[in-house]
Protein backbone atom coordinates (compact mmCIF):
# COMPACT_ATOMS: atom_id res chain seq x y z
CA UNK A 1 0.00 0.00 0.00
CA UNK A 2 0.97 3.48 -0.84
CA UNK A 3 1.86 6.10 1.89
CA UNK A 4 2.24 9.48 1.32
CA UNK A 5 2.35 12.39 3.67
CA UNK A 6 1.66 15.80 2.72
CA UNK A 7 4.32 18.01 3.12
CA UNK A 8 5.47 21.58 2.78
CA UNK A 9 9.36 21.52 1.17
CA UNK A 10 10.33 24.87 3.10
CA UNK A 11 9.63 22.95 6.58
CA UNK A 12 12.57 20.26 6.10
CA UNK A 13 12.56 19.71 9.58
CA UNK A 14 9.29 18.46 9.40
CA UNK A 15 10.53 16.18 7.03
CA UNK A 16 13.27 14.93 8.34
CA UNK A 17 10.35 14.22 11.95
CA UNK A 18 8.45 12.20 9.34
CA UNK A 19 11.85 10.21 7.39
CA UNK A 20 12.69 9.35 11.11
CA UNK A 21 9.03 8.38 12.61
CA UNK A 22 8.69 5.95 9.43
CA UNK A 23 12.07 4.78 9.13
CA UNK A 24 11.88 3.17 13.08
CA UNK A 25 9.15 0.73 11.49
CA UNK A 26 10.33 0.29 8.15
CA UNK A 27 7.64 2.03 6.39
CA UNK A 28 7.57 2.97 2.59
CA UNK A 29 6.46 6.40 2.19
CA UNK A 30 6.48 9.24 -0.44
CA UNK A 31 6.28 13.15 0.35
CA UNK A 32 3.62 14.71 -1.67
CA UNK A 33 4.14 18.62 -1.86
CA UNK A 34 1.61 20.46 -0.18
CA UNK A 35 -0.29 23.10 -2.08
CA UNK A 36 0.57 26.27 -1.04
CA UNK A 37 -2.00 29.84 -1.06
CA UNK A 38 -0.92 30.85 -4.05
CA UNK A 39 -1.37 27.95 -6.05
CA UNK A 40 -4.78 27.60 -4.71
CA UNK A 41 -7.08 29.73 -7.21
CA UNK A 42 -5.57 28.01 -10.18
CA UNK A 43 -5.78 24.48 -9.07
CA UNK A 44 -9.56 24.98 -7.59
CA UNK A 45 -10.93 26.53 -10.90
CA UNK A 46 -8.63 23.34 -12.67
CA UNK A 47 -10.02 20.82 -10.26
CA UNK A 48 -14.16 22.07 -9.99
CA UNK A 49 -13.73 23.23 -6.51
CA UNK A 50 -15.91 26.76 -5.32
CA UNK A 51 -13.02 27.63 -2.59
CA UNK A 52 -12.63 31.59 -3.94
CA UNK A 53 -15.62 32.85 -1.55
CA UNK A 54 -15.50 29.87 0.79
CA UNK A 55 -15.47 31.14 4.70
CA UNK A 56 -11.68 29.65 5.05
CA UNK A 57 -8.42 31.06 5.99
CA UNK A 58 -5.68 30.92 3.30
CA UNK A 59 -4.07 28.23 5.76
CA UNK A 60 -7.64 25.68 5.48
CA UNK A 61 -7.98 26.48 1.19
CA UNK A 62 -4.58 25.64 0.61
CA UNK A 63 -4.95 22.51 2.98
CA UNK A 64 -8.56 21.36 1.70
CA UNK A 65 -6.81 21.62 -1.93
CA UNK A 66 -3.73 19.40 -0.93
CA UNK A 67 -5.96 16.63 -0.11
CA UNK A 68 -8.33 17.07 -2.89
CA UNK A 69 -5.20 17.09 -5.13
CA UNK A 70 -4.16 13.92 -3.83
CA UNK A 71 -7.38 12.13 -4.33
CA UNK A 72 -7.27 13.19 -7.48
CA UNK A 73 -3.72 11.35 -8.36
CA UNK A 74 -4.76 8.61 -6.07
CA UNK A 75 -7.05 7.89 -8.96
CA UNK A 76 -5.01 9.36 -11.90
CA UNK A 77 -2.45 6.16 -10.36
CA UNK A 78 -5.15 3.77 -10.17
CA UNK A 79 -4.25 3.12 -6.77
CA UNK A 80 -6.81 1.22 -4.77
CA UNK A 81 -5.73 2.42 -1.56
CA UNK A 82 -3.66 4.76 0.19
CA UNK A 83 -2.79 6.00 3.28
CA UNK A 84 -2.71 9.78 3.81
CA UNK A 85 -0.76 11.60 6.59
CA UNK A 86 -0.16 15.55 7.02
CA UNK A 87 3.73 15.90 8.59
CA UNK A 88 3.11 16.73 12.26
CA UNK A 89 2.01 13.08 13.33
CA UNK A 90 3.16 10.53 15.39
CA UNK A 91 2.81 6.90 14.64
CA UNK A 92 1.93 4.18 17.56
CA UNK A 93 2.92 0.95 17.98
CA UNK A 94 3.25 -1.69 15.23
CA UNK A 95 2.12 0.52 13.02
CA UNK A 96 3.53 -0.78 9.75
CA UNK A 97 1.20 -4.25 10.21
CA UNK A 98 -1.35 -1.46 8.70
CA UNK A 99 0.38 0.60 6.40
CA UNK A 100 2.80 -2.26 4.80
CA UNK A 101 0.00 -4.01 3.32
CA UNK A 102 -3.73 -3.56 2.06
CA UNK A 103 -4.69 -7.10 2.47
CA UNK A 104 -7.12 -6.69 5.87
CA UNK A 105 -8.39 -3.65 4.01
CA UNK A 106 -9.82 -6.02 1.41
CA UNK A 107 -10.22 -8.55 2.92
CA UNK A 108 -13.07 -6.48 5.27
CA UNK A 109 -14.06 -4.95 2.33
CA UNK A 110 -12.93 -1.05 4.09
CA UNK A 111 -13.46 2.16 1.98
CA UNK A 112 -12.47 4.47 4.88
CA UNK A 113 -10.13 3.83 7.78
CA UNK A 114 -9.81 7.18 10.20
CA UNK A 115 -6.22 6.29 11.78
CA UNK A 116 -6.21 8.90 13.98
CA UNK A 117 -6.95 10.28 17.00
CA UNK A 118 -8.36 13.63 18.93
CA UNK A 119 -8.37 11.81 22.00
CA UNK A 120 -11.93 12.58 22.56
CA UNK A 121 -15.04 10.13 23.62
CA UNK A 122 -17.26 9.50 20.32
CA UNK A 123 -19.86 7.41 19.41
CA UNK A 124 -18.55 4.31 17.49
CA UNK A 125 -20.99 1.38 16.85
CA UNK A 126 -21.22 -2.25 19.18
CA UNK A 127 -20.41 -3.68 16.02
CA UNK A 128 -16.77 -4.17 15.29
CA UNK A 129 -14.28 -5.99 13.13
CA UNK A 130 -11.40 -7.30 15.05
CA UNK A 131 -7.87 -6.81 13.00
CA UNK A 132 -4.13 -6.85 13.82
CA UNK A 133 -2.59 -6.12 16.95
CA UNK A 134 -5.49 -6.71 19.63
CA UNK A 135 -7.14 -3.56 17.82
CA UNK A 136 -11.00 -3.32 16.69
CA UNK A 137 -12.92 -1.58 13.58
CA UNK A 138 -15.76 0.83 14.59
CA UNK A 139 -18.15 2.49 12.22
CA UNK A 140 -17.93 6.11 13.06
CA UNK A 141 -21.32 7.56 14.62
CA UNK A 142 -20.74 11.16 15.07
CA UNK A 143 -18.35 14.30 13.84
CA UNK A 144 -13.94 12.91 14.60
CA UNK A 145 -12.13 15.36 13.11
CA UNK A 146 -8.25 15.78 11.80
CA UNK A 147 -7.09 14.46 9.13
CA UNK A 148 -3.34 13.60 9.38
CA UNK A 149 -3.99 9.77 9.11
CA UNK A 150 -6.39 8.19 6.79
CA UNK A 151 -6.75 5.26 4.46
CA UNK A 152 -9.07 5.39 1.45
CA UNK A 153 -10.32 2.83 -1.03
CA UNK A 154 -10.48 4.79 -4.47
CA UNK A 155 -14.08 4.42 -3.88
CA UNK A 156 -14.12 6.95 -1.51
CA UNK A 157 -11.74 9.20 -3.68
CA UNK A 158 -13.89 9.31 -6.22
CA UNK A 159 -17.00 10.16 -3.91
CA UNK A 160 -15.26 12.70 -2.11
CA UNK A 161 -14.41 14.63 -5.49
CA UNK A 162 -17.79 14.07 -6.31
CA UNK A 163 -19.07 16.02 -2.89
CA UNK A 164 -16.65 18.50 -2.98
CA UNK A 165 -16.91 19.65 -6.58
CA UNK A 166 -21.13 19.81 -5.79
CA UNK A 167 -20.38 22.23 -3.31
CA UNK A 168 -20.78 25.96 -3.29
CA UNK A 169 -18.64 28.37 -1.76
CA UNK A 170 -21.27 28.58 0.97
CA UNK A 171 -21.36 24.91 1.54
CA UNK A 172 -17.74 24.48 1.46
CA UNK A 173 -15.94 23.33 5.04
CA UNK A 174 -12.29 22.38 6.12
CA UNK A 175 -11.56 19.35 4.48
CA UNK A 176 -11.61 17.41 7.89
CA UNK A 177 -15.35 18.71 8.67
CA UNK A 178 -16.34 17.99 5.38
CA UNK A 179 -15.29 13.97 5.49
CA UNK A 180 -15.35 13.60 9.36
CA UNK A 181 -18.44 15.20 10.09
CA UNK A 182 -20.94 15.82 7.22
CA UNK A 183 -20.10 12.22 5.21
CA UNK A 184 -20.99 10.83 8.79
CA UNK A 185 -24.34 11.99 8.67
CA UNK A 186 -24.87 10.82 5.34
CA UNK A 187 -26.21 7.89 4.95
CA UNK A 188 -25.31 6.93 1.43
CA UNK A 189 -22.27 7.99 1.92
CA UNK A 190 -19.32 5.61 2.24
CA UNK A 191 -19.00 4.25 6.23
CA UNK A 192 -15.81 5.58 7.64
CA UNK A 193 -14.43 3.11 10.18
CA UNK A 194 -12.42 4.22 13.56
CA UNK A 195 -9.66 1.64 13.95
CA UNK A 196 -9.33 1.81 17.91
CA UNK A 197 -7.32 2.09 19.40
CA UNK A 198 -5.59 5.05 16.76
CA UNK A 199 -2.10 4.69 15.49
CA UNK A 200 -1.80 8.23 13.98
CA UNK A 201 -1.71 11.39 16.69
CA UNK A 202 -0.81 15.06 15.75
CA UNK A 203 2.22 16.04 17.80
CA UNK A 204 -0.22 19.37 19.22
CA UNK A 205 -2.82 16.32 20.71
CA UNK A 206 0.07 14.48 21.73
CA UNK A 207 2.35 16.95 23.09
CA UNK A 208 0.41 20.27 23.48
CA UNK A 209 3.05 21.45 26.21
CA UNK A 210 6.33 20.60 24.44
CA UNK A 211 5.33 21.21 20.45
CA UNK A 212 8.36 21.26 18.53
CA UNK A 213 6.02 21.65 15.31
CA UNK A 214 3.68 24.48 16.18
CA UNK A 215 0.73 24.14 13.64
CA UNK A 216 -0.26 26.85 11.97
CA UNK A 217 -3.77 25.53 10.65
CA UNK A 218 -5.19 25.51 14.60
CA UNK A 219 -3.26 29.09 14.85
CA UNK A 220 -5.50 30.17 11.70
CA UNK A 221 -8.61 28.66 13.20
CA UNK A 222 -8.32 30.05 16.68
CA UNK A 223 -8.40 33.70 14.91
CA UNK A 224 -10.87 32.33 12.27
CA UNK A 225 -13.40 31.74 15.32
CA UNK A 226 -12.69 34.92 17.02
CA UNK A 227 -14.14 36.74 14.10
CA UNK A 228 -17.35 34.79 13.71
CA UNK A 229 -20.40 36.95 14.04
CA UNK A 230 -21.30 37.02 17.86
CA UNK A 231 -24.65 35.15 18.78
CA UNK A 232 -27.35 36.78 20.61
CA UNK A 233 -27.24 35.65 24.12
CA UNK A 234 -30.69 33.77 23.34
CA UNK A 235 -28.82 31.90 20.98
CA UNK A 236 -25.59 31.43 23.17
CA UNK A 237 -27.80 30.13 25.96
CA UNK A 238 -29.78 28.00 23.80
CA UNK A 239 -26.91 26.43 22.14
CA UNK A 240 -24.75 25.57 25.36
CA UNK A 241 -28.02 24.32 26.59
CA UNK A 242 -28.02 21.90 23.92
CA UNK A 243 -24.28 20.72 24.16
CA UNK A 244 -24.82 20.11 27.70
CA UNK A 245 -27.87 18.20 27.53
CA UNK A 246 -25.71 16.11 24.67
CA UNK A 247 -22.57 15.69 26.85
CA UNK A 248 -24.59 14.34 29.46
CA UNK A 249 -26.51 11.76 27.83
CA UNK A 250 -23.85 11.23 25.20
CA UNK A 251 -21.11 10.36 27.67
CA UNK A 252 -22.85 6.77 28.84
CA UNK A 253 -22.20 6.04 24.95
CA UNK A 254 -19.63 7.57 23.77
CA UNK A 255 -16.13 5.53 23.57
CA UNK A 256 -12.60 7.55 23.83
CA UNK A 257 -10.51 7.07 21.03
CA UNK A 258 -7.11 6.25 22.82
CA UNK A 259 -3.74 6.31 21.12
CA UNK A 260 -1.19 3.21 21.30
């Protein structure tokens, strides 16, 4: 199976974290270039995508355009899977069982495998697939998001280019909402499975109080939210009502997604 991880070529010590990270399991991997902001107008008009208007900073476009691109040559390659990473992550234990070989990905018949972790409770289904390494499949029940380690059938690459390019500037989301939260509720959408526990963590979930590899996407979304209309306090009240009502009853089903 291919691995690529999506990389920027001025952060070479970012590469050099990834060469290292892989190279302690022995896994094959390729550095795919990440799209920068000022490739990002060309290659969405090229590609179908409405990102001009779309309520993103230049940080989320160019990053919702790197993965897009790579779905794109996923297919162009005829691949029919491969595992995406972004260049901050850390992998866990016996990690290349999963990334050497595709073989338990067919042989489960897997279009989407979320690899990674938040570190946060979610709602997974009872029903699970046991695989390698005393870890379990879960069908993913409600909004996971990152995405610094995925695999995808190119079944799902070709769906996701379908959703994206039917999407208006209004309609468009990070790429990580978009596939971790609305494909979720969709329900003829492809079924993204949680493999659990995650061997994929971004180093700022890992290691928020040592980061070595500040990201700059949070950074951008962090100012991003601080500039969001404000909500009337009728709405404020009414919405925190709601998300503790949801915590409460949510937590008695909700599994965490640990990382190992």
């Amino acid at each position: 199976m291919k691995c690529k991880v999506i990389s920027l070529e001025s952060k070479p010590e970012r590469r050099t974290h990834i060469t290292q990270e892989f190279s302690k399991q022995g896994i094959d991997f390729e550095f795919f270039d990440a799209i920068t902001p000022n490739q990002v107008t060309q290659l969405a008009k090229q590609h179908g995508l409405a990102l001009g208007d779309a309520f993103l900073t230049e940080g989320e476009k160019a990053c919702f355009m790197s993965h897009a691109c790579l779905w794109q040559q996923m297919i162009d390659e005829n691949l029919t899977y491969l595992a995406v990473f972004e260049d901050d992550i850390y992998l866990g234990e016996n990690a290349h069982l999963f990334f050497s070989d595709d073989e338990w990905l067919k042989d489960n018949a897997l279009d989407f495998v979320k690899t990674e972790t938040f570190l946060q409770k979610r709602k997974l289904s009872k029903d699970s697939i046991s695989t390698m390494d005393h870890r379990t499949l879960h069908v993913l029940k409600e909004s996971h998001l990152g995405a610094a380690g995925y695999i995808l059938s190119q079944k799902a690459a070709v769906q996701l280019l379908a959703i994206i390019r039917s999407l208006n500037s209004e309609q468009i989301q990070p790429i990580d909402v978009i596939v971790f939260e609305y494909l979720i509720k969709d329900s003829e959408a492809i079924l993204i499975h949680q493999l659990l526990p995650a061997i994929c963590i971004q180093e700022f979930i890992l290691m928020p109080e040592t980061l070595s590899m500040p990201s700059s996407l949070e950074n951008d979304r962090l100012i991003k939210r601080k500039q969001k209309p404000k909500r009337s306090i009728g709405k404020k009240l009414k919405g925190e009502l709601s998300n503790a009502i949801r915590k409460s009853f949510g937590q008695f089903m909700r599994t965490k997604i640990e990382f190992r």
